[in-house]
PDB file of N, CA and C in Angstrom:
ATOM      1  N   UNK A   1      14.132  -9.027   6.073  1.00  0.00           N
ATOM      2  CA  UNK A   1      13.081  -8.275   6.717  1.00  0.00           C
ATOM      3  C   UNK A   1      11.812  -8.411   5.879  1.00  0.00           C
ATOM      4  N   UNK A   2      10.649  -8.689   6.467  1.00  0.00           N
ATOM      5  CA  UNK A   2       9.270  -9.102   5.655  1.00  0.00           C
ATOM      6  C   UNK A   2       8.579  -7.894   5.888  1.00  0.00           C
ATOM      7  N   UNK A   3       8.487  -7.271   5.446  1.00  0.00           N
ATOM      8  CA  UNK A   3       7.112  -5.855   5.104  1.00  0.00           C
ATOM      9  C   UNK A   3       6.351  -6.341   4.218  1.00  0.00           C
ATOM     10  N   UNK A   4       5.042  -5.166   4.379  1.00  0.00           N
ATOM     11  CA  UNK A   4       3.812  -5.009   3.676  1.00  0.00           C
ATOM     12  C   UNK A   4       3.925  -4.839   2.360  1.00  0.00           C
ATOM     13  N   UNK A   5       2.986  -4.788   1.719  1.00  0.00           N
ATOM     14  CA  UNK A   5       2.799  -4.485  -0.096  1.00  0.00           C
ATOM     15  C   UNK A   5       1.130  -4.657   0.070  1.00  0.00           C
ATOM     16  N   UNK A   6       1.009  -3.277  -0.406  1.00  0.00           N
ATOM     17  CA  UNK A   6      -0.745  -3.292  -0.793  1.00  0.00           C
ATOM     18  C   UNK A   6      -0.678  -2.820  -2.164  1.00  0.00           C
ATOM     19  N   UNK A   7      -1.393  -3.637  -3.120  1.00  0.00           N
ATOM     20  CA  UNK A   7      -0.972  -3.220  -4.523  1.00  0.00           C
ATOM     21  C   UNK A   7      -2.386  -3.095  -4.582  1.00  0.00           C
ATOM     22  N   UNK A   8      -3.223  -1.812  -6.128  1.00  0.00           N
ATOM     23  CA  UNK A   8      -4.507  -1.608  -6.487  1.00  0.00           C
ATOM     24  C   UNK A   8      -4.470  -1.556  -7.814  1.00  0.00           C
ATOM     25  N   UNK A   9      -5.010  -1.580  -8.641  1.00  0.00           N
ATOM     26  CA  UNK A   9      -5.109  -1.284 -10.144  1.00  0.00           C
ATOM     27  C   UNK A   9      -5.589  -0.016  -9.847  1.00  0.00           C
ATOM     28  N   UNK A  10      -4.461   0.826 -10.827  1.00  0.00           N
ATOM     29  CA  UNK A  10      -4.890   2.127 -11.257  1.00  0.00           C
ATOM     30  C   UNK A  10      -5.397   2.391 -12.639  1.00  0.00           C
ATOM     31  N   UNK A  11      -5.971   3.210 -12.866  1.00  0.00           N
ATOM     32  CA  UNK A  11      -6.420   3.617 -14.597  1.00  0.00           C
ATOM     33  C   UNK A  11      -5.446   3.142 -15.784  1.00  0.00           C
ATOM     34  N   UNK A  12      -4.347   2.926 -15.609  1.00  0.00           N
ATOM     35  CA  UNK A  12      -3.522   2.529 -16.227  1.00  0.00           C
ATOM     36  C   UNK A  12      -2.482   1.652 -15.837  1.00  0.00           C
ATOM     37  N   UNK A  13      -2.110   1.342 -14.554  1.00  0.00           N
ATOM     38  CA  UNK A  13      -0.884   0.553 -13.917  1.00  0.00           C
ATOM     39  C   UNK A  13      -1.101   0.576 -12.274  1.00  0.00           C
ATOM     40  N   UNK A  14      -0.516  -0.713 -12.063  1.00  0.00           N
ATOM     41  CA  UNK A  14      -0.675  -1.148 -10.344  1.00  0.00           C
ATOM     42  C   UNK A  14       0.044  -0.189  -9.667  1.00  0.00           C
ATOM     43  N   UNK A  15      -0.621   0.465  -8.897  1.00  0.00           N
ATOM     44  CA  UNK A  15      -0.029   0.640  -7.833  1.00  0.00           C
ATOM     45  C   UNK A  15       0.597   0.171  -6.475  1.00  0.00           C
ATOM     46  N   UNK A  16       1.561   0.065  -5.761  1.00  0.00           N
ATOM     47  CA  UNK A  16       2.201  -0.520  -5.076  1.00  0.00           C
ATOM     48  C   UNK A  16       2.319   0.110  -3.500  1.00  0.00           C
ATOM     49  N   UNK A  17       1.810  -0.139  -2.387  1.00  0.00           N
ATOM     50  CA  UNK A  17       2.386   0.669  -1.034  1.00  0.00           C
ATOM     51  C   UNK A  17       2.854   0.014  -0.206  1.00  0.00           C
ATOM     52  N   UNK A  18       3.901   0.243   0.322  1.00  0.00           N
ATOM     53  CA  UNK A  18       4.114  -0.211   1.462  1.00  0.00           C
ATOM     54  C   UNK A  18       4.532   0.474   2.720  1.00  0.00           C
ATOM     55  N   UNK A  19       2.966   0.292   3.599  1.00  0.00           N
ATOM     56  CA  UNK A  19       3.086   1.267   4.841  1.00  0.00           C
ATOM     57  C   UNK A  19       3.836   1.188   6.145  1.00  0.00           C
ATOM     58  N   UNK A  20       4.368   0.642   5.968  1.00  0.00           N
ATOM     59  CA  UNK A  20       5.237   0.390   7.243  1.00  0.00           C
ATOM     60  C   UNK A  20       6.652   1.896   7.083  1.00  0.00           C
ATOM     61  N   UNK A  21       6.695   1.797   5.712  1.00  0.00           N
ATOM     62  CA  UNK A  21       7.561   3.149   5.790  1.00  0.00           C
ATOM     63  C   UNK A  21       7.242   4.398   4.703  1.00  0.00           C
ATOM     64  N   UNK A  22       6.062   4.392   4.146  1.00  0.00           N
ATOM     65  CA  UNK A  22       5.245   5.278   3.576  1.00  0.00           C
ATOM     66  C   UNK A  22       5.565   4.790   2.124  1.00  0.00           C
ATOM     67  N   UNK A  23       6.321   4.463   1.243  1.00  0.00           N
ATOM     68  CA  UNK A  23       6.504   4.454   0.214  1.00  0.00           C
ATOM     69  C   UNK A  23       5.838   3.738  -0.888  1.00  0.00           C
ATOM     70  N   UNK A  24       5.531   4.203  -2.070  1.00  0.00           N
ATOM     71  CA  UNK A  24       4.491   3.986  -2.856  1.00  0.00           C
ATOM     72  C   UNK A  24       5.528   3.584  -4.585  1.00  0.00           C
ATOM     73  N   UNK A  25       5.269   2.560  -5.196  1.00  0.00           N
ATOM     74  CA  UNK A  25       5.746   2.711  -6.564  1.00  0.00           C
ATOM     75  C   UNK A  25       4.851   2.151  -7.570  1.00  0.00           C
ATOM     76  N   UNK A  26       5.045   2.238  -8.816  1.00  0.00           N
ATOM     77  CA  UNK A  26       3.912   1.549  -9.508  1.00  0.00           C
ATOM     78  C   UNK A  26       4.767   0.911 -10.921  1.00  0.00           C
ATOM     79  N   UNK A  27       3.536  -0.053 -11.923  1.00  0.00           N
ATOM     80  CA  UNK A  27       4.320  -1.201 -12.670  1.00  0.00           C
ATOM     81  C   UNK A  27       2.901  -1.546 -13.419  1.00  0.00           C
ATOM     82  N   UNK A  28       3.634  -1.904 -14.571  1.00  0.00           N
ATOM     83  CA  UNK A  28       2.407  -2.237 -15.515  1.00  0.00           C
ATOM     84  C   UNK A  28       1.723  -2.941 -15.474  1.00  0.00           C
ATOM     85  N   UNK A  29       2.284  -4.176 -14.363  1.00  0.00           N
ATOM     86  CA  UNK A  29       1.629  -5.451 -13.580  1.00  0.00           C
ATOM     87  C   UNK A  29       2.107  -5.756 -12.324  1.00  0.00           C
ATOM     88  N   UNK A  30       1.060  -6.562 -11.505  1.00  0.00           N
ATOM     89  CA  UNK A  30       1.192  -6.282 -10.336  1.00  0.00           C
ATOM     90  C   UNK A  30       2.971  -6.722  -9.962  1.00  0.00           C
ATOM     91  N   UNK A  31       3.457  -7.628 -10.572  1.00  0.00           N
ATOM     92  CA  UNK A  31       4.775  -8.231 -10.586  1.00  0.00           C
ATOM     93  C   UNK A  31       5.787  -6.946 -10.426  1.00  0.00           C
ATOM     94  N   UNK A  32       5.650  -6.135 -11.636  1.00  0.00           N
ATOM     95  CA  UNK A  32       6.107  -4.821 -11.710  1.00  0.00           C
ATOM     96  C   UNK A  32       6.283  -3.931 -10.852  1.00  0.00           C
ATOM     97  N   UNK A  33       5.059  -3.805  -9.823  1.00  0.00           N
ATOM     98  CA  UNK A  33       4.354  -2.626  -9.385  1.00  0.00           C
ATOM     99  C   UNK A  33       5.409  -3.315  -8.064  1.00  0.00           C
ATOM    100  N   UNK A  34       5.601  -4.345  -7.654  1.00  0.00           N
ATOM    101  CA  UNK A  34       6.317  -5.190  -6.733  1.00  0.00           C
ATOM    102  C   UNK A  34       7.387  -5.098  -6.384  1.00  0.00           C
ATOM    103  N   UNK A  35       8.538  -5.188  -7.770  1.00  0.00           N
ATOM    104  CA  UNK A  35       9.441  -5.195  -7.810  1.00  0.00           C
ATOM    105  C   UNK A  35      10.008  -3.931  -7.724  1.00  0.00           C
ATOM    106  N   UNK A  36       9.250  -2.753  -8.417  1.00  0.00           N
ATOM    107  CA  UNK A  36       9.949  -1.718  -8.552  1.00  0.00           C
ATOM    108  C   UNK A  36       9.451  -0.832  -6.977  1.00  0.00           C
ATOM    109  N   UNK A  37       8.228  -1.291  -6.318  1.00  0.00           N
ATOM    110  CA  UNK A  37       8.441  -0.834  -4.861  1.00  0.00           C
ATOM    111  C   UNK A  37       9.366  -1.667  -4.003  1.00  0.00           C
ATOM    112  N   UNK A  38       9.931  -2.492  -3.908  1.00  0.00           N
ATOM    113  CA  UNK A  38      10.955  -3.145  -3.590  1.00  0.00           C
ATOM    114  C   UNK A  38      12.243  -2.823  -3.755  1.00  0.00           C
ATOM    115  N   UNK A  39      12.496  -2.069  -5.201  1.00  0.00           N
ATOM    116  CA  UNK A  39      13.602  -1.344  -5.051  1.00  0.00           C
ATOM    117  C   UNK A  39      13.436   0.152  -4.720  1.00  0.00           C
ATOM    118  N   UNK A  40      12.324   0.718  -4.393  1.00  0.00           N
ATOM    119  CA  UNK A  40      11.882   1.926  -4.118  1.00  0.00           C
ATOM    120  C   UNK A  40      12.120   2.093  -2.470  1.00  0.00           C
ATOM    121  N   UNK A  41      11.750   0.972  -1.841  1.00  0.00           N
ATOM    122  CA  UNK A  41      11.901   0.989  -0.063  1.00  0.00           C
ATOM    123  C   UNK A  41      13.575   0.047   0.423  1.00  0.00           C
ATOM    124  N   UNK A  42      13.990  -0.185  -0.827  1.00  0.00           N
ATOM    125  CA  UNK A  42      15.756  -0.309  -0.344  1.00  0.00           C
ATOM    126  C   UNK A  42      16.572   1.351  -0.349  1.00  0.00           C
ATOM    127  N   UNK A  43      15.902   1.473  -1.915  1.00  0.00           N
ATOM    128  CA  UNK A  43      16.803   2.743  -1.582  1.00  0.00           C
ATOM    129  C   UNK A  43      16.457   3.720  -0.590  1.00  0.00           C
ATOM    130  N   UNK A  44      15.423   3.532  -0.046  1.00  0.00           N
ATOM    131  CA  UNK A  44      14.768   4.634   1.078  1.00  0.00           C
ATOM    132  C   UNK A  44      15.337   4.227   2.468  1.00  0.00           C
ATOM    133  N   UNK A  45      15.351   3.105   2.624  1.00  0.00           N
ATOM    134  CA  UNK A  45      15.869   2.598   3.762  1.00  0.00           C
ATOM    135  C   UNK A  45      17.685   2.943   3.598  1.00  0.00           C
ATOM    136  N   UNK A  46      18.445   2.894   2.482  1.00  0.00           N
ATOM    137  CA  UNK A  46      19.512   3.250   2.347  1.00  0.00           C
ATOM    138  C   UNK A  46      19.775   4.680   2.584  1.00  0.00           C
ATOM    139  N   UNK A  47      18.874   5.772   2.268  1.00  0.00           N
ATOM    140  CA  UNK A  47      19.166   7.144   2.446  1.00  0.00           C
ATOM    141  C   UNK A  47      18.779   7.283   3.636  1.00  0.00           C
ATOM    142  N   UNK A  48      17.535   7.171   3.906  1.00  0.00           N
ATOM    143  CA  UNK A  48      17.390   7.658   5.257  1.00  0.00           C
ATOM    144  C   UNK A  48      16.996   6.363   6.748  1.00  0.00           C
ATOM    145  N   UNK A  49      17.965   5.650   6.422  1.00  0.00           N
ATOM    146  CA  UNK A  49      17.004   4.707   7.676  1.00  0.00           C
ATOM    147  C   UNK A  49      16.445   4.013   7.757  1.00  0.00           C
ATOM    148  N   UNK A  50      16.557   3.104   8.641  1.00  0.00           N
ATOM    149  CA  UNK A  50      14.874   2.170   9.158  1.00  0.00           C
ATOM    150  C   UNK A  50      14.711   2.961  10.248  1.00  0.00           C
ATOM    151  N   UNK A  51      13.095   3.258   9.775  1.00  0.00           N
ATOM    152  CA  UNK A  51      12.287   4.216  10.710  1.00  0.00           C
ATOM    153  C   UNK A  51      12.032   3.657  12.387  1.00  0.00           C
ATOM    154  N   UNK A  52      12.039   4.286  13.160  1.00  0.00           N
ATOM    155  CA  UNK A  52      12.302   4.124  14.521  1.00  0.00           C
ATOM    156  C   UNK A  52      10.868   3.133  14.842  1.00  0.00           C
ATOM    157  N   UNK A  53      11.529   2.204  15.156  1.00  0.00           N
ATOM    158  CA  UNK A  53      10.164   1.358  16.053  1.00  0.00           C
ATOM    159  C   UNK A  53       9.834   0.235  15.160  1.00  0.00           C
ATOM    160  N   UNK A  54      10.507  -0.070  13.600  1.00  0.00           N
ATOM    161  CA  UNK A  54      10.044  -0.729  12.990  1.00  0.00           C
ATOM    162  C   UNK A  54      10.034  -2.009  13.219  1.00  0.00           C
ATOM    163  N   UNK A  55       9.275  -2.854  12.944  1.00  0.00           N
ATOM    164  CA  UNK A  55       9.270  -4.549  13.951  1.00  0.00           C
ATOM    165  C   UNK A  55       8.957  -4.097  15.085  1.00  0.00           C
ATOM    166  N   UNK A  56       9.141  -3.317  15.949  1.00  0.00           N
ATOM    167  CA  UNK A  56       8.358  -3.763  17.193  1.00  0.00           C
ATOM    168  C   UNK A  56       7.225  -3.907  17.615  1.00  0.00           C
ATOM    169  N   UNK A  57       5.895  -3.369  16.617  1.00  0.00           N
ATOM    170  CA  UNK A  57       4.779  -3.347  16.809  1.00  0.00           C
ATOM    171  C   UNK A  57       4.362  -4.597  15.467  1.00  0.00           C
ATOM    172  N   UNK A  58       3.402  -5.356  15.958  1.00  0.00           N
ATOM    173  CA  UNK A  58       3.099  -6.230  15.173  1.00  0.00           C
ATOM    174  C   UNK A  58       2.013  -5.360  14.341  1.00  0.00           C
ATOM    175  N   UNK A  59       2.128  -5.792  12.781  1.00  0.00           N
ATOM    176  CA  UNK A  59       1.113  -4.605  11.699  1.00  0.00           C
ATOM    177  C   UNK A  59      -0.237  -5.647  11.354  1.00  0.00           C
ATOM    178  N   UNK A  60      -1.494  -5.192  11.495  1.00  0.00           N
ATOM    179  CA  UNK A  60      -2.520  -5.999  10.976  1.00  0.00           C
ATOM    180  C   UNK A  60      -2.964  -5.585   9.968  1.00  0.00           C
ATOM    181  N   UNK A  61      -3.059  -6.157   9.125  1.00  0.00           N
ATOM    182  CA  UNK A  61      -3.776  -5.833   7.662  1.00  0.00           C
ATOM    183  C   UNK A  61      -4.915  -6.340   7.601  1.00  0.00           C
ATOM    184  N   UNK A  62      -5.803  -6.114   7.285  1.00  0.00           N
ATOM    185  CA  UNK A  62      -7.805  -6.526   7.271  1.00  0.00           C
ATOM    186  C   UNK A  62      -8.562  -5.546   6.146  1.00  0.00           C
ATOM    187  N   UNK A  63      -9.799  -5.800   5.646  1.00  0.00           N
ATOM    188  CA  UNK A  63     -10.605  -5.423   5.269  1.00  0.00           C
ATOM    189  C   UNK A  63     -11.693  -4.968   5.911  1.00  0.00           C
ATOM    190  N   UNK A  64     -13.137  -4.086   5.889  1.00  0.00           N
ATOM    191  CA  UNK A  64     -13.965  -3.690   6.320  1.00  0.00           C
ATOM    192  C   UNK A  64     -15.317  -3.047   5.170  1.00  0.00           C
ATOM    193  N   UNK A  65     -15.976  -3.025   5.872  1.00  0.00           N
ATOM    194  CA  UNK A  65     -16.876  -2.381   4.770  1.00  0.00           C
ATOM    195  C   UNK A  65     -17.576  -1.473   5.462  1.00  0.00           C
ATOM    196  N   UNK A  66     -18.091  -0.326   4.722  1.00  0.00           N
ATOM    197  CA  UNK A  66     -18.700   0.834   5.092  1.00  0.00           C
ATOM    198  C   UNK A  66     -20.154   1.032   3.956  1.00  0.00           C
ATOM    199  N   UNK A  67     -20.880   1.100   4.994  1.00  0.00           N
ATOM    200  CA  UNK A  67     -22.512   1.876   4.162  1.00  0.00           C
ATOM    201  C   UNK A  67     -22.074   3.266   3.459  1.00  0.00           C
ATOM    202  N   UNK A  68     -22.422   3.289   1.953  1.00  0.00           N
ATOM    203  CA  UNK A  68     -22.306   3.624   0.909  1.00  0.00           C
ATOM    204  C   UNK A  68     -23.790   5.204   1.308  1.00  0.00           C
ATOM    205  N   UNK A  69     -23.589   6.038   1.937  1.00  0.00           N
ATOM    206  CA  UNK A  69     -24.622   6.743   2.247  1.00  0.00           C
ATOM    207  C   UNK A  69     -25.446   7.124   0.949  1.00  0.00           C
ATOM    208  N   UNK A  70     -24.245   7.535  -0.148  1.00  0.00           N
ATOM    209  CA  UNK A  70     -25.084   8.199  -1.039  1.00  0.00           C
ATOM    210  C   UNK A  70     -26.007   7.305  -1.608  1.00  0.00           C
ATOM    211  N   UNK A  71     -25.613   5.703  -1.959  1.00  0.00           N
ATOM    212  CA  UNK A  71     -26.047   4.803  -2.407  1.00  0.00           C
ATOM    213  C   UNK A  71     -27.861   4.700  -2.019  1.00  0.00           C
ATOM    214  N   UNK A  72     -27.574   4.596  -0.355  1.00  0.00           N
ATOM    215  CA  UNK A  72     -28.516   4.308   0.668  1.00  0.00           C
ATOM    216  C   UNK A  72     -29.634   5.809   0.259  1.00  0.00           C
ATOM    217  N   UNK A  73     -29.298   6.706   0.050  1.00  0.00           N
ATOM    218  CA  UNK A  73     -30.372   7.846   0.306  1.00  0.00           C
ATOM    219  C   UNK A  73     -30.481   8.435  -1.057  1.00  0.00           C
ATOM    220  N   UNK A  74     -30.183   7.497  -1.926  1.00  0.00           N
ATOM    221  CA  UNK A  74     -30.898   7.752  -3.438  1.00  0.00           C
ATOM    222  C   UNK A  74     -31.874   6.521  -3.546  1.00  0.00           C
ATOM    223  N   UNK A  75     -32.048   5.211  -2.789  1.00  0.00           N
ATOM    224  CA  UNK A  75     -33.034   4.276  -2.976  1.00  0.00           C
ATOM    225  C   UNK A  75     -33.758   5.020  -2.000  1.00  0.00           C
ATOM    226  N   UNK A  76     -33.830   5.505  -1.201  1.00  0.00           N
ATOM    227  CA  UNK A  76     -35.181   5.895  -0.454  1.00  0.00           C
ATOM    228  C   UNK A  76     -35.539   7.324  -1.190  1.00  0.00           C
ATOM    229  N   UNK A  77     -35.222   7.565  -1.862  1.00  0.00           N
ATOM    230  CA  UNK A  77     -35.817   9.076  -2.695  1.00  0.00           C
ATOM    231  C   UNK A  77     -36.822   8.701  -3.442  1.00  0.00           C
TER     232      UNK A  77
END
């Protein structure tokens, strides 16, 4: 089964998510942060399930950008 992984650098260690079934783990590198959410969404899927509907909806992952207001209305001050 192929799921998501959105990993971020945190203040100290990667963070790891994968939203398809909420679960989050983290690792001192992104490798880490990987592996140990990987064994974080087996054992979740072992206690409680694969969540209803999973695979049937195709998941898009993308980027976007948003105007920075505060940014914007401290150059016009």
């Amino acid at each position: 089964m192929e799921l998501t992984a959105i990993v971020r650098k945190g203040e100290k260690q990667y963070v790891a998510l994968c939203p398809e079934v909420d679960v989050v783990s983290q690792g001192r590198t992104v490798e880490d942060s990987l592996r140990n959410l990987r064994e974080a969404v087996e054992l979740y899927i072992e206690e409680m399930g694969l969540p209803e509907g999973l695979g049937d909806e195709e998941l898009i992952v993308t980027h976007f950008g948003v105007k920075d207001a505060r940014a914007a209305s401290s150059i016009g001050a």
